[in-house]
PDB file of N, CA and C in Angstrom:
ATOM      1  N   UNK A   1       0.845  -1.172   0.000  1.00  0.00           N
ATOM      2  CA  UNK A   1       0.000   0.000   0.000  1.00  0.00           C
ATOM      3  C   UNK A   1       0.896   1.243   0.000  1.00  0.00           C
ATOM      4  N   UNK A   2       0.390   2.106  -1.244  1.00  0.00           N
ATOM      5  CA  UNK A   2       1.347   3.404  -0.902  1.00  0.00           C
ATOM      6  C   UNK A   2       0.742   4.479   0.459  1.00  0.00           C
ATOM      7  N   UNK A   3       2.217   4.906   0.202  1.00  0.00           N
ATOM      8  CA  UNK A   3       1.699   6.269   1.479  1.00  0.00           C
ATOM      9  C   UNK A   3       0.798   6.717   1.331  1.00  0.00           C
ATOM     10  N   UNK A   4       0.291   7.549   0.159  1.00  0.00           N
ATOM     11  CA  UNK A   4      -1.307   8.007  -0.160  1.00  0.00           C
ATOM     12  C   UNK A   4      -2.032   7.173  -0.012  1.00  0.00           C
ATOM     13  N   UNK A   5      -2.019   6.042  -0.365  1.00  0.00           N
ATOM     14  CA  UNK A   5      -2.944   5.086   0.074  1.00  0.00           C
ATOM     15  C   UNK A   5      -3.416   5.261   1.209  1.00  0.00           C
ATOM     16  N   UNK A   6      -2.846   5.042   2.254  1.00  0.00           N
ATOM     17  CA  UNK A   6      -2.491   4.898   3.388  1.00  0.00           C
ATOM     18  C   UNK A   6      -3.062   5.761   4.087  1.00  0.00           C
ATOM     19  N   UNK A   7      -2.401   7.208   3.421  1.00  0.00           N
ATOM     20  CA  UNK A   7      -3.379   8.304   4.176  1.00  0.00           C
ATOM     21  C   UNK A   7      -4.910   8.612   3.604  1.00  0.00           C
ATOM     22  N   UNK A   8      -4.700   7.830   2.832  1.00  0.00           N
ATOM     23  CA  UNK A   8      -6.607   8.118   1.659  1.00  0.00           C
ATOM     24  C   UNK A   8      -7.563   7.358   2.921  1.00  0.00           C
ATOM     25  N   UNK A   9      -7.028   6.219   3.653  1.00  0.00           N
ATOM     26  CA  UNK A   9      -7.766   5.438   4.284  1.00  0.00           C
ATOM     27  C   UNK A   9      -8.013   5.991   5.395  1.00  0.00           C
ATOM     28  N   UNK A  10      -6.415   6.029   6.046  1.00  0.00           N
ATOM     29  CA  UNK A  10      -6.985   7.205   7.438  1.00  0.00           C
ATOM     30  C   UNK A  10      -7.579   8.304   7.630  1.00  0.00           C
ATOM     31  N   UNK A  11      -8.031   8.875   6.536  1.00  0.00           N
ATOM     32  CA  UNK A  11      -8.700  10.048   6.392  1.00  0.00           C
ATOM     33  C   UNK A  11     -10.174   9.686   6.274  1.00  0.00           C
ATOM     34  N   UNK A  12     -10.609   8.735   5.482  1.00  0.00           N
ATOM     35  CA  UNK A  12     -11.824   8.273   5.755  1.00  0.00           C
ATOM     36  C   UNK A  12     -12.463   7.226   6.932  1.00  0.00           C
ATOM     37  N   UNK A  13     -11.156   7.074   7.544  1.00  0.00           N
ATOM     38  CA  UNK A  13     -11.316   6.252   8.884  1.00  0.00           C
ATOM     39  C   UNK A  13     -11.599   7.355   9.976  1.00  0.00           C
ATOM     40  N   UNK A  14     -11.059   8.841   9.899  1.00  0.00           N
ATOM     41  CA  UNK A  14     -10.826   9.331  10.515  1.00  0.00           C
ATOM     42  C   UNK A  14     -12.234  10.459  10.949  1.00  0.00           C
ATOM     43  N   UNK A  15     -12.970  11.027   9.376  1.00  0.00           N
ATOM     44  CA  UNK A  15     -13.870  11.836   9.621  1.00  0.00           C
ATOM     45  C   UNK A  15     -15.392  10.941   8.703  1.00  0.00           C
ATOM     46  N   UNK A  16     -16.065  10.602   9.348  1.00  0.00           N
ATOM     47  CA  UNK A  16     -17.041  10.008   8.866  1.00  0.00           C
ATOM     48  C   UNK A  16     -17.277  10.908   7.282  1.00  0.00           C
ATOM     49  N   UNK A  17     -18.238   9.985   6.435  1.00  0.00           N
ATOM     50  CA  UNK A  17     -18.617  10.207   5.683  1.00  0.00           C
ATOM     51  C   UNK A  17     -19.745  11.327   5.427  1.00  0.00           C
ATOM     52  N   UNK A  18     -20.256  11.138   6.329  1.00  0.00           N
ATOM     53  CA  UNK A  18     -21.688  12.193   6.656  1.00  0.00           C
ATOM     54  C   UNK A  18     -21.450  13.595   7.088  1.00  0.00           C
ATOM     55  N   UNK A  19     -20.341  13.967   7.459  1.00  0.00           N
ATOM     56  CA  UNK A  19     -19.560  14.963   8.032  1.00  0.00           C
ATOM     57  C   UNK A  19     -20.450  16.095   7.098  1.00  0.00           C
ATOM     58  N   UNK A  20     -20.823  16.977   7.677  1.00  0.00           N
ATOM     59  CA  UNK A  20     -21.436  18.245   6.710  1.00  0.00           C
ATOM     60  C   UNK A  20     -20.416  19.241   6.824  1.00  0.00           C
ATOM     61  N   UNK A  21     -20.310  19.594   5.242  1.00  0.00           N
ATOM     62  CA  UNK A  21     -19.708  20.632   5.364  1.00  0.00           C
ATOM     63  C   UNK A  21     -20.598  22.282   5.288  1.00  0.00           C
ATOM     64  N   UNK A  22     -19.198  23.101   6.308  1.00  0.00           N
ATOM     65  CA  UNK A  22     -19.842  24.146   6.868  1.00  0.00           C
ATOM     66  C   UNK A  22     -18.820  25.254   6.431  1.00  0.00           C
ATOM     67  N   UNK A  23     -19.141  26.753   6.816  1.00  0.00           N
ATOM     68  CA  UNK A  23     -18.353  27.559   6.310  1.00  0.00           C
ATOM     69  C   UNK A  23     -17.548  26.983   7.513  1.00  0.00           C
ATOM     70  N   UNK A  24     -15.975  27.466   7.198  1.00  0.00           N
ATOM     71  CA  UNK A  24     -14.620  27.393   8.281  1.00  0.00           C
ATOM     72  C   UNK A  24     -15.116  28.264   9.003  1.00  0.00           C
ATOM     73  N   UNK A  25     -14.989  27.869  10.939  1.00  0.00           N
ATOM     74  CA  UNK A  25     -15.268  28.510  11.723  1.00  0.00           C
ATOM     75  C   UNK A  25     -13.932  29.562  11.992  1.00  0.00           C
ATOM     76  N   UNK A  26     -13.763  31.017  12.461  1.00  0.00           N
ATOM     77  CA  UNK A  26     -12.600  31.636  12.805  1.00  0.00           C
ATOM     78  C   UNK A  26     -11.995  31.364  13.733  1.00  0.00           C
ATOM     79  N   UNK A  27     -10.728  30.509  13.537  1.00  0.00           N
ATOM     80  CA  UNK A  27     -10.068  30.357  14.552  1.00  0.00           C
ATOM     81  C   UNK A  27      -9.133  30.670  14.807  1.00  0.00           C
ATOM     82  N   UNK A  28      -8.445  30.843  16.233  1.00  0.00           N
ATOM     83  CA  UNK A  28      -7.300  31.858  16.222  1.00  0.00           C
ATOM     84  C   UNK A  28      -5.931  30.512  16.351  1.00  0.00           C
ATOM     85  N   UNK A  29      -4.785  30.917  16.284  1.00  0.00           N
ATOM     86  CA  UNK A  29      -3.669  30.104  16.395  1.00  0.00           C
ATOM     87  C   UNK A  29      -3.447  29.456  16.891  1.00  0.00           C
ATOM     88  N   UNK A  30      -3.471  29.016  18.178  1.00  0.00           N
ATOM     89  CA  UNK A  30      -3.535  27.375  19.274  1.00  0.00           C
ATOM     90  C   UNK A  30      -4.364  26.554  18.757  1.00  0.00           C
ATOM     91  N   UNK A  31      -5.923  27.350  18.330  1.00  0.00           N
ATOM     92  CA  UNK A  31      -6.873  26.253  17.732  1.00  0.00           C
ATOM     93  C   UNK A  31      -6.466  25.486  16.856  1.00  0.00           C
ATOM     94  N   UNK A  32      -5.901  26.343  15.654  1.00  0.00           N
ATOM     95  CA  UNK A  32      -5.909  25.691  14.496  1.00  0.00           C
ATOM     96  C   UNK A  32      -4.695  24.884  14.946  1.00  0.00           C
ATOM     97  N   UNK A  33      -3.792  24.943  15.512  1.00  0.00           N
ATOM     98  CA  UNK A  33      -2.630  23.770  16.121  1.00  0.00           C
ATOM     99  C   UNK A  33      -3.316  22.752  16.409  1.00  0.00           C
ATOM    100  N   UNK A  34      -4.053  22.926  17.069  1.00  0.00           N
ATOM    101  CA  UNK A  34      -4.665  21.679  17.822  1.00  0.00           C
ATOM    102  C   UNK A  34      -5.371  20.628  16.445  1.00  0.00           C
ATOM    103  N   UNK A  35      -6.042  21.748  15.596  1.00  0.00           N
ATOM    104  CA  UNK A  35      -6.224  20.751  14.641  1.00  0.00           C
ATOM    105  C   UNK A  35      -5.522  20.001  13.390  1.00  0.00           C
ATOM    106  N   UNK A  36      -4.899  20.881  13.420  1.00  0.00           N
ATOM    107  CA  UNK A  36      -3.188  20.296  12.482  1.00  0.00           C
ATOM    108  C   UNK A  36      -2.864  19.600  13.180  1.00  0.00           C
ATOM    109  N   UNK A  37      -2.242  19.774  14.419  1.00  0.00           N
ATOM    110  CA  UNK A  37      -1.402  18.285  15.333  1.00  0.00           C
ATOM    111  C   UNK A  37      -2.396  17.368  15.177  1.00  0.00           C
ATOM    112  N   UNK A  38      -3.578  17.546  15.542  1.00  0.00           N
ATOM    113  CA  UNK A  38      -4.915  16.501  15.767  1.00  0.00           C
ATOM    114  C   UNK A  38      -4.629  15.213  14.473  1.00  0.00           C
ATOM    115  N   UNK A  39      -4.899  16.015  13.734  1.00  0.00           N
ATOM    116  CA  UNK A  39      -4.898  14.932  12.216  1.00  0.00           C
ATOM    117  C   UNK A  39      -3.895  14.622  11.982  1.00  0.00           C
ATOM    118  N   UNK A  40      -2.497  15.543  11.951  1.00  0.00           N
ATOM    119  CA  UNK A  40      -1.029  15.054  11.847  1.00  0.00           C
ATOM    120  C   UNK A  40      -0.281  13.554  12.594  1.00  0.00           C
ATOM    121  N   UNK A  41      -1.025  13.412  13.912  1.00  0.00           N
ATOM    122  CA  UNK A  41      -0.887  12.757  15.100  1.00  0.00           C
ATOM    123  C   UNK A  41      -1.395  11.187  14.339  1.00  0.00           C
ATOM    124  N   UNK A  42      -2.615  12.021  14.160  1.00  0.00           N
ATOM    125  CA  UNK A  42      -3.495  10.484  13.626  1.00  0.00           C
ATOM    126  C   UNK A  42      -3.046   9.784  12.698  1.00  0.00           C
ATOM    127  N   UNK A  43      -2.899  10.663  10.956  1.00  0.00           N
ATOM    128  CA  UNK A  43      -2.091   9.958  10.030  1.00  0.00           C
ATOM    129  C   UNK A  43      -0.727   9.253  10.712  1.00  0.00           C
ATOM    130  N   UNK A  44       0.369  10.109  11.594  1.00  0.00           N
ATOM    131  CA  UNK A  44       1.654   9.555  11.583  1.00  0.00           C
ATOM    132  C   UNK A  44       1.294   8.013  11.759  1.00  0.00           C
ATOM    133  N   UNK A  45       0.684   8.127  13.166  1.00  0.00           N
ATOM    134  CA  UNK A  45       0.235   6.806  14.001  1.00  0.00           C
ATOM    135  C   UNK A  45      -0.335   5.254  13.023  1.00  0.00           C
ATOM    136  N   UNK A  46      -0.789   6.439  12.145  1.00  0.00           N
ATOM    137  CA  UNK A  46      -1.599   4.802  10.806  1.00  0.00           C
ATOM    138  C   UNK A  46      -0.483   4.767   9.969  1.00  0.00           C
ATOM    139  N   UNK A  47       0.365   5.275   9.853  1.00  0.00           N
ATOM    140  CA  UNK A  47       1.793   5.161   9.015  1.00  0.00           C
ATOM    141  C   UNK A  47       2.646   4.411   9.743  1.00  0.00           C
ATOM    142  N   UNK A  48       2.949   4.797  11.022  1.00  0.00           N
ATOM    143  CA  UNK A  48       3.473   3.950  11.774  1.00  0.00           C
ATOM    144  C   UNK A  48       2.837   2.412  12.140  1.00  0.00           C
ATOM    145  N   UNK A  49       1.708   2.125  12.220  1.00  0.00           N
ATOM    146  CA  UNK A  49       1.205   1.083  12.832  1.00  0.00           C
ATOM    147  C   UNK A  49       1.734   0.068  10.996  1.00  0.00           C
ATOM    148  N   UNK A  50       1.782   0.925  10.059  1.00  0.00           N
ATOM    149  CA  UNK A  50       1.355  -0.211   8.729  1.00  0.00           C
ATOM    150  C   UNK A  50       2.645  -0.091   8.635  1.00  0.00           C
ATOM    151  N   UNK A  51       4.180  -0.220   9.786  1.00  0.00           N
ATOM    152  CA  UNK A  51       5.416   0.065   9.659  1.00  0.00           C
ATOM    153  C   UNK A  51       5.631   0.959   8.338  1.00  0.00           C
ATOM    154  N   UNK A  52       5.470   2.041   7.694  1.00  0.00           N
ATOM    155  CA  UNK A  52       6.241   2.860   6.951  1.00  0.00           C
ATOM    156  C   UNK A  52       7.185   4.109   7.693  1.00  0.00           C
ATOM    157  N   UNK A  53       7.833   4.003   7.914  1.00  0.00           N
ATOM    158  CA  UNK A  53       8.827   4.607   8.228  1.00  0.00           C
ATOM    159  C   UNK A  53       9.056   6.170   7.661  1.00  0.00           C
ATOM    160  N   UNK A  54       8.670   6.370   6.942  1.00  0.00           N
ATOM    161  CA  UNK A  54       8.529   7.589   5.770  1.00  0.00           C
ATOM    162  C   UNK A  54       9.481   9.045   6.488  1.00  0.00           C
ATOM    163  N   UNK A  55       8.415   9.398   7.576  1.00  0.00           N
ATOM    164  CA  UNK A  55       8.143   9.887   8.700  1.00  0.00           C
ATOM    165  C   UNK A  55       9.872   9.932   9.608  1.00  0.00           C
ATOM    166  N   UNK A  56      10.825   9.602   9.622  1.00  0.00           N
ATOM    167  CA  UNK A  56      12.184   9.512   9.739  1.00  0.00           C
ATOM    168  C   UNK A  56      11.165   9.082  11.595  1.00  0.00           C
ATOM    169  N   UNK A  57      12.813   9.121  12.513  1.00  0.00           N
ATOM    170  CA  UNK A  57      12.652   8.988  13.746  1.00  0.00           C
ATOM    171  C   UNK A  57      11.422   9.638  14.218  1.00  0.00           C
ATOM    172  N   UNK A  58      10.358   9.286  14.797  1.00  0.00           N
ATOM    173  CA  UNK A  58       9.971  10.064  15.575  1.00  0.00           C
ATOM    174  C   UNK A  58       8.841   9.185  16.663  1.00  0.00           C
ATOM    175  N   UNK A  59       8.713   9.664  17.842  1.00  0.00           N
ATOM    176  CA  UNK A  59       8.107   8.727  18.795  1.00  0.00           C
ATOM    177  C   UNK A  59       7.045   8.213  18.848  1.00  0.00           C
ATOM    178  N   UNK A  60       6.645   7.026  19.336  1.00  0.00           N
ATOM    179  CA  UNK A  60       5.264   6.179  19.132  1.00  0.00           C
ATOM    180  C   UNK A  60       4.330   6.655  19.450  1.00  0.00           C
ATOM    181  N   UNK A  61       3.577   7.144  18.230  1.00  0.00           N
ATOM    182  CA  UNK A  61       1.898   8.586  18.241  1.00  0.00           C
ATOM    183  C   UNK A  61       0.928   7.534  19.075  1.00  0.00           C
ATOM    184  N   UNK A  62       0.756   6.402  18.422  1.00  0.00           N
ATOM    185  CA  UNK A  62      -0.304   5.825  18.859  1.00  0.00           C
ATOM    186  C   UNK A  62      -1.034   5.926  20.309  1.00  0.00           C
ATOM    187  N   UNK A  63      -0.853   6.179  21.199  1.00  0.00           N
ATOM    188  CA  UNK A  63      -1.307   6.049  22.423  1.00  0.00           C
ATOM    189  C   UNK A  63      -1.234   8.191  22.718  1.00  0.00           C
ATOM    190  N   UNK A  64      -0.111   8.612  22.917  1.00  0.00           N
ATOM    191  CA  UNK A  64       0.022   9.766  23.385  1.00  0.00           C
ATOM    192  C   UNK A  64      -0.582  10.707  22.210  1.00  0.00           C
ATOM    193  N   UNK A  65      -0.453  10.275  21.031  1.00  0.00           N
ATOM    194  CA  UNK A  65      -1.126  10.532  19.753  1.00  0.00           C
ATOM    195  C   UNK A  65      -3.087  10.754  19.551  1.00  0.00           C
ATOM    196  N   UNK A  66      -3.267   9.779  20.279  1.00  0.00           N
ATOM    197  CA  UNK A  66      -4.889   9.543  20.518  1.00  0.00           C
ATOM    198  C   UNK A  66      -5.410  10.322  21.660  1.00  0.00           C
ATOM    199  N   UNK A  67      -4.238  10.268  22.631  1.00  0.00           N
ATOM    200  CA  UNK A  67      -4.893  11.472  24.003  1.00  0.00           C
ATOM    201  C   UNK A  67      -4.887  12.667  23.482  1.00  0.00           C
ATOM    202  N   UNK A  68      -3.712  13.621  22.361  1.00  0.00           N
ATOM    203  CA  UNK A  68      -3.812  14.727  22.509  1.00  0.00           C
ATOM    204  C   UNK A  68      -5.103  14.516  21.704  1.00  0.00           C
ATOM    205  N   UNK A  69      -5.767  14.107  20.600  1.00  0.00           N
ATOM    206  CA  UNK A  69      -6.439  14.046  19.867  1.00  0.00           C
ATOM    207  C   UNK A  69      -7.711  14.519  20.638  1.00  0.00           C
ATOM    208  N   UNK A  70      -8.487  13.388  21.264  1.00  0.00           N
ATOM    209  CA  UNK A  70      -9.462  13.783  22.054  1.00  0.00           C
ATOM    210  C   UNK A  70      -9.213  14.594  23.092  1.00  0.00           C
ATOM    211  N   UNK A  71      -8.580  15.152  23.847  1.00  0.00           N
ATOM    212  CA  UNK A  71      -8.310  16.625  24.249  1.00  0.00           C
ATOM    213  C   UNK A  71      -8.238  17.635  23.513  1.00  0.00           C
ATOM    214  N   UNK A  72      -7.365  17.874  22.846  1.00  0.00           N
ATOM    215  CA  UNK A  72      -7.807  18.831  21.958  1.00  0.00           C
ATOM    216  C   UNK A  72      -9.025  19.298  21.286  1.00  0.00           C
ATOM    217  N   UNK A  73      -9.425  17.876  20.753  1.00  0.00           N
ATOM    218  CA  UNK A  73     -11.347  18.505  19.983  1.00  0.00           C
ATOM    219  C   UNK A  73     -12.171  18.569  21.138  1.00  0.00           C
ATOM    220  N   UNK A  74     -12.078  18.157  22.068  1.00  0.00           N
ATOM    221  CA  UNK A  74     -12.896  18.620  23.412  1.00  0.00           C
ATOM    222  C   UNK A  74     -12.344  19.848  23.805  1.00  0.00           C
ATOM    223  N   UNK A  75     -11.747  20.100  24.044  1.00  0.00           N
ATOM    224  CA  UNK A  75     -11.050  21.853  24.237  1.00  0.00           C
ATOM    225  C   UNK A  75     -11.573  22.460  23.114  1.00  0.00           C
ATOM    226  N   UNK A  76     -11.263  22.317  21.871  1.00  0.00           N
ATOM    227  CA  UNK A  76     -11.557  23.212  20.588  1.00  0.00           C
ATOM    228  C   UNK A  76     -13.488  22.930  21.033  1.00  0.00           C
ATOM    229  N   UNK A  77     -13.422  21.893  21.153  1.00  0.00           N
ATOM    230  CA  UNK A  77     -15.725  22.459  20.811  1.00  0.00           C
ATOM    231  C   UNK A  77     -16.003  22.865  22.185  1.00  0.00           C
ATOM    232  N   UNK A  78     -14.828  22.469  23.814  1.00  0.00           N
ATOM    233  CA  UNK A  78     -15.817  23.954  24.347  1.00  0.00           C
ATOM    234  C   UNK A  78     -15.668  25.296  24.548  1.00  0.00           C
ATOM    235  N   UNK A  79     -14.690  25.271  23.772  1.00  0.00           N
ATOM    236  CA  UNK A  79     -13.936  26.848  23.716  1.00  0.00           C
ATOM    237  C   UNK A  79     -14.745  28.078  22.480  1.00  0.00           C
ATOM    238  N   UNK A  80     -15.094  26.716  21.076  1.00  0.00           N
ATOM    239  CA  UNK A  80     -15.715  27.638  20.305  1.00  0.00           C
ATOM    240  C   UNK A  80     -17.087  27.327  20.200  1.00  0.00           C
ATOM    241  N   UNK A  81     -17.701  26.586  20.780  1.00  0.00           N
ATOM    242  CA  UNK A  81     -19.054  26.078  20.719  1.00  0.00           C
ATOM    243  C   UNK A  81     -19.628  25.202  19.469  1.00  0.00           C
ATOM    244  N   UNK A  82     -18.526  24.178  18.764  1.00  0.00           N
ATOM    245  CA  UNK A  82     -18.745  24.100  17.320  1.00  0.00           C
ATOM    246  C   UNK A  82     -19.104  22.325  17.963  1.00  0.00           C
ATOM    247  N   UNK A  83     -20.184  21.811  16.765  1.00  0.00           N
ATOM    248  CA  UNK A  83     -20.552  20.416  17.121  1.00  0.00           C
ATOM    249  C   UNK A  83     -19.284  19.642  16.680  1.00  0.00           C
ATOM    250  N   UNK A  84     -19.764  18.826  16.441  1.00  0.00           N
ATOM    251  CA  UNK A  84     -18.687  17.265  16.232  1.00  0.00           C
ATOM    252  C   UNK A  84     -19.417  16.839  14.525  1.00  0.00           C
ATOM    253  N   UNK A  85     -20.026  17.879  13.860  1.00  0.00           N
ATOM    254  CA  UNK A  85     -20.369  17.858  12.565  1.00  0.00           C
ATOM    255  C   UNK A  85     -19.015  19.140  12.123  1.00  0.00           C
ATOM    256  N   UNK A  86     -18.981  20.518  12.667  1.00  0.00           N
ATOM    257  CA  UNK A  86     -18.111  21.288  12.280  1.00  0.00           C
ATOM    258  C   UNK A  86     -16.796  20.757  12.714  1.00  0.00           C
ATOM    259  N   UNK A  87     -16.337  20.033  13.897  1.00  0.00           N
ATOM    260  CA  UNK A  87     -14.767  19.429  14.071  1.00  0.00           C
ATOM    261  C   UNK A  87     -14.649  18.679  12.876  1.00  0.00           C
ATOM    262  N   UNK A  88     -15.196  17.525  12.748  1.00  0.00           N
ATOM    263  CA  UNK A  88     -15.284  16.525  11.541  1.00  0.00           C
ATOM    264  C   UNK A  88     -14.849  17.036  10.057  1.00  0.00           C
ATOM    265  N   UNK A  89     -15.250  18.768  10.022  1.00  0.00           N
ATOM    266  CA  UNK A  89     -14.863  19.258   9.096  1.00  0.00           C
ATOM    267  C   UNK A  89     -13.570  20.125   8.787  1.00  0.00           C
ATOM    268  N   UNK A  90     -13.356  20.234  10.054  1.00  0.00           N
ATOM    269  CA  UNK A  90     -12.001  20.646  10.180  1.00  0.00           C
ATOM    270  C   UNK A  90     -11.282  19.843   9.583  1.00  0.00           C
ATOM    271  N   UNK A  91     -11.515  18.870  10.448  1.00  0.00           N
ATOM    272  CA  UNK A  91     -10.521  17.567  10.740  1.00  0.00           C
ATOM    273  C   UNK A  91     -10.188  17.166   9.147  1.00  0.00           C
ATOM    274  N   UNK A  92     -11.591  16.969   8.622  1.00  0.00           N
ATOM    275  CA  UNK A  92     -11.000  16.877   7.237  1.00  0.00           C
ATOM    276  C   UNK A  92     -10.581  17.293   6.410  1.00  0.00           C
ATOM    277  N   UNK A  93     -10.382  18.567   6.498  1.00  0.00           N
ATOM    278  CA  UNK A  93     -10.004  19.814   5.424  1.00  0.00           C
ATOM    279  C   UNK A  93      -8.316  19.823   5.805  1.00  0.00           C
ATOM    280  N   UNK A  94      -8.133  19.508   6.876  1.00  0.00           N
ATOM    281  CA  UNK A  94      -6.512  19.123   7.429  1.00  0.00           C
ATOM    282  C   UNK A  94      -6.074  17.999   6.963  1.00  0.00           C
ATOM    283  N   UNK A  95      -6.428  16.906   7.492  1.00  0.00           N
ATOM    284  CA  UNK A  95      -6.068  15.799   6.922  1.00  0.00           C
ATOM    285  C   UNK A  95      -6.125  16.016   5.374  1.00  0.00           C
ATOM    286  N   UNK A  96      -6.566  16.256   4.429  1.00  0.00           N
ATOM    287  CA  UNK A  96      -6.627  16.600   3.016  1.00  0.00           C
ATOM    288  C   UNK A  96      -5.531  17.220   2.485  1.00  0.00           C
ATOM    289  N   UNK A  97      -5.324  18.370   4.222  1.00  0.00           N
ATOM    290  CA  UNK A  97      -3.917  19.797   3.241  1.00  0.00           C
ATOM    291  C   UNK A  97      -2.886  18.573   4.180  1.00  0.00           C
ATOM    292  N   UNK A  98      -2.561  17.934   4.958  1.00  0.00           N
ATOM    293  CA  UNK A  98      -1.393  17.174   5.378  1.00  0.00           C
ATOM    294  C   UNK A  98      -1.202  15.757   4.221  1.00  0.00           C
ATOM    295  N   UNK A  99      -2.015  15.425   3.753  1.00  0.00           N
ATOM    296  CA  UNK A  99      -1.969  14.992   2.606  1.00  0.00           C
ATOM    297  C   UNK A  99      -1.023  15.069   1.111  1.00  0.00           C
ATOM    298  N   UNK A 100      -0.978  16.313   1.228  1.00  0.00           N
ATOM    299  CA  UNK A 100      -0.417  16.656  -0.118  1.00  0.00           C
ATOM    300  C   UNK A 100       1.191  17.099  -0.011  1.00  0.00           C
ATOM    301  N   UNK A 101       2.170  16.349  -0.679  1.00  0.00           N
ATOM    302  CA  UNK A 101       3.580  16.694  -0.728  1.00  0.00           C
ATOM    303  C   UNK A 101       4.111  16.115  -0.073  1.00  0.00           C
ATOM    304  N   UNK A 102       4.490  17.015   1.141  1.00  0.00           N
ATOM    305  CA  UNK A 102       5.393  16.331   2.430  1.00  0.00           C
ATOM    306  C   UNK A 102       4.459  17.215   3.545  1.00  0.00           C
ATOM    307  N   UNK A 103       3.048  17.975   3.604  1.00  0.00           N
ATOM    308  CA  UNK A 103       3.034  18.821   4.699  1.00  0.00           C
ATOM    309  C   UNK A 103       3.392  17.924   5.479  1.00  0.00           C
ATOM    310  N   UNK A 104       3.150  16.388   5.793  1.00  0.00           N
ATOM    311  CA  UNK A 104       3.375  15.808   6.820  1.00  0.00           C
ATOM    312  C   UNK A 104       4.128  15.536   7.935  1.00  0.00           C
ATOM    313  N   UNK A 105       5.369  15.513   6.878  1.00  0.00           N
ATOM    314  CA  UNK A 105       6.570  15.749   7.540  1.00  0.00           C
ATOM    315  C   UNK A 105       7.334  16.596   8.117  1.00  0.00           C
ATOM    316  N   UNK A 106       6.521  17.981   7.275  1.00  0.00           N
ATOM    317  CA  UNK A 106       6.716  19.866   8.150  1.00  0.00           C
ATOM    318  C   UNK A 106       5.959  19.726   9.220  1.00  0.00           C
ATOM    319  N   UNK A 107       4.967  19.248   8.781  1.00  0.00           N
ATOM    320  CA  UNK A 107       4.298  19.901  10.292  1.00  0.00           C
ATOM    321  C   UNK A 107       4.505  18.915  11.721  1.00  0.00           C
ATOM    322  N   UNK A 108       5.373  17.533  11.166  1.00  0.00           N
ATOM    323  CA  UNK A 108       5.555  16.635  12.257  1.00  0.00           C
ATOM    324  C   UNK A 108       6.329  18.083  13.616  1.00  0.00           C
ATOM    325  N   UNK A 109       7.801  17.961  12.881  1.00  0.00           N
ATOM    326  CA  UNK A 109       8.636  19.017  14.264  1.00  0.00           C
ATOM    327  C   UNK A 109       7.619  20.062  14.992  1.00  0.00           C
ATOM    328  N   UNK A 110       6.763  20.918  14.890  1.00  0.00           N
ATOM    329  CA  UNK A 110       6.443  21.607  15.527  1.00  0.00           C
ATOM    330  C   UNK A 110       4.871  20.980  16.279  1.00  0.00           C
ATOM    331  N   UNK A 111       4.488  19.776  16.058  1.00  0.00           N
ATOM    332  CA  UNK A 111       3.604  19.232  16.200  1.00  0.00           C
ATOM    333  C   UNK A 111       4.115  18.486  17.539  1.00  0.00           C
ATOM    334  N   UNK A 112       5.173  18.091  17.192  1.00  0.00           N
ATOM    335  CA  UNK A 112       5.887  17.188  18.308  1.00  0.00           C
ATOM    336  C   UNK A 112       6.159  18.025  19.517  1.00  0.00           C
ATOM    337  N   UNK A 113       6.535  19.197  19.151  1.00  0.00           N
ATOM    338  CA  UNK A 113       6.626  20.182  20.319  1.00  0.00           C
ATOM    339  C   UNK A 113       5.179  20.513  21.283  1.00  0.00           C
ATOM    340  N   UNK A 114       4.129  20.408  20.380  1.00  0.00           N
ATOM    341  CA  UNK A 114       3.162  20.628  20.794  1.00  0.00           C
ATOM    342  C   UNK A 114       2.307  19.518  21.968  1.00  0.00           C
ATOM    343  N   UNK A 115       2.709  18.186  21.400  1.00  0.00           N
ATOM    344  CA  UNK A 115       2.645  17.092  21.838  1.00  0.00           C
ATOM    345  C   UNK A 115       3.631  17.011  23.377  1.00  0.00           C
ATOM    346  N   UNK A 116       4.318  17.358  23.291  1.00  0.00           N
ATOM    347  CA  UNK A 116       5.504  17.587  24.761  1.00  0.00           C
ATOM    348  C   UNK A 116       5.119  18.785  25.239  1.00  0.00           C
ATOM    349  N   UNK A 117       4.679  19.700  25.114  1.00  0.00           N
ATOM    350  CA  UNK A 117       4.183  20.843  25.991  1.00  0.00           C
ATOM    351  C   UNK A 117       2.641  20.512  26.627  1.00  0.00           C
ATOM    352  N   UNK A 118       2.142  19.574  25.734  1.00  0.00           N
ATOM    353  CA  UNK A 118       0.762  19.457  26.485  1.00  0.00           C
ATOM    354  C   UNK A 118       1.048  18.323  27.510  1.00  0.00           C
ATOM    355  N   UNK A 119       2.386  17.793  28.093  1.00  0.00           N
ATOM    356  CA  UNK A 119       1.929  17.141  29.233  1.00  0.00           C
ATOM    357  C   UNK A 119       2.106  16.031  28.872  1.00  0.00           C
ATOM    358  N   UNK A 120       1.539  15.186  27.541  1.00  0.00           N
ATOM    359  CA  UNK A 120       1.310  13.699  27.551  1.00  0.00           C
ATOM    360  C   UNK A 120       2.184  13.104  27.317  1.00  0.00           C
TER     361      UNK A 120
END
């Protein structure tokens, strides 16, 4: 399975199908971290679990990967009041732009930082 592959799946594993799309809610800079790391976290973790390596060194998402995840979209919907139809759409409009090229691999380093400052 290629890498796109790979991420084609976790992306539809990731935000249901039914997901409505909505205008982008305004969000200010931590948010939108949270949702870049959010999806960044998730793809690495399904890259990692199907061993691709792609991704150079970097530490096992899966577990600390899944906590920031659901912390974060629980912080992001009670901070902006948005359902779990508008996260879903985030979520996917990220996963889509981490998708393409290498964002994946840019946005790993500062993601990782983000991941070690929150604690987990």
């Amino acid at each position: 399975m290629t890498k796109r592959t790979l991420l084609v799946a976790a992306a539809a594993a990731l935000v249901p199908l039914a997901a409505a799309a909505q205008d982008a809610p305004q969000l200010n800079l931590e948010q939108k971290t949270l949702v870049r790391c959010s999806a960044a976290f998730a793809l690495a973790a399904n890259l990692q679990e199907s061993g691709d390596r792609s991704l150079g060194e970097i530490p096992e998402l899966r577990a600390r990967g899944q906590e920031y995840f659901v912390r974060a979209m629980a912080s992001l919907m009670d901070q902006t009041g948005l359902g779990r139809e508008a996260i879903a759409a985030l979520l996917k409009a990220e996963v889509g732009a981490l998708a393409e090229g290498d964002a994946l691999a840019q946005a790993m380093p500062p993601c990782l930082v983000s991941l070690e400052t929150s604690g987990l």
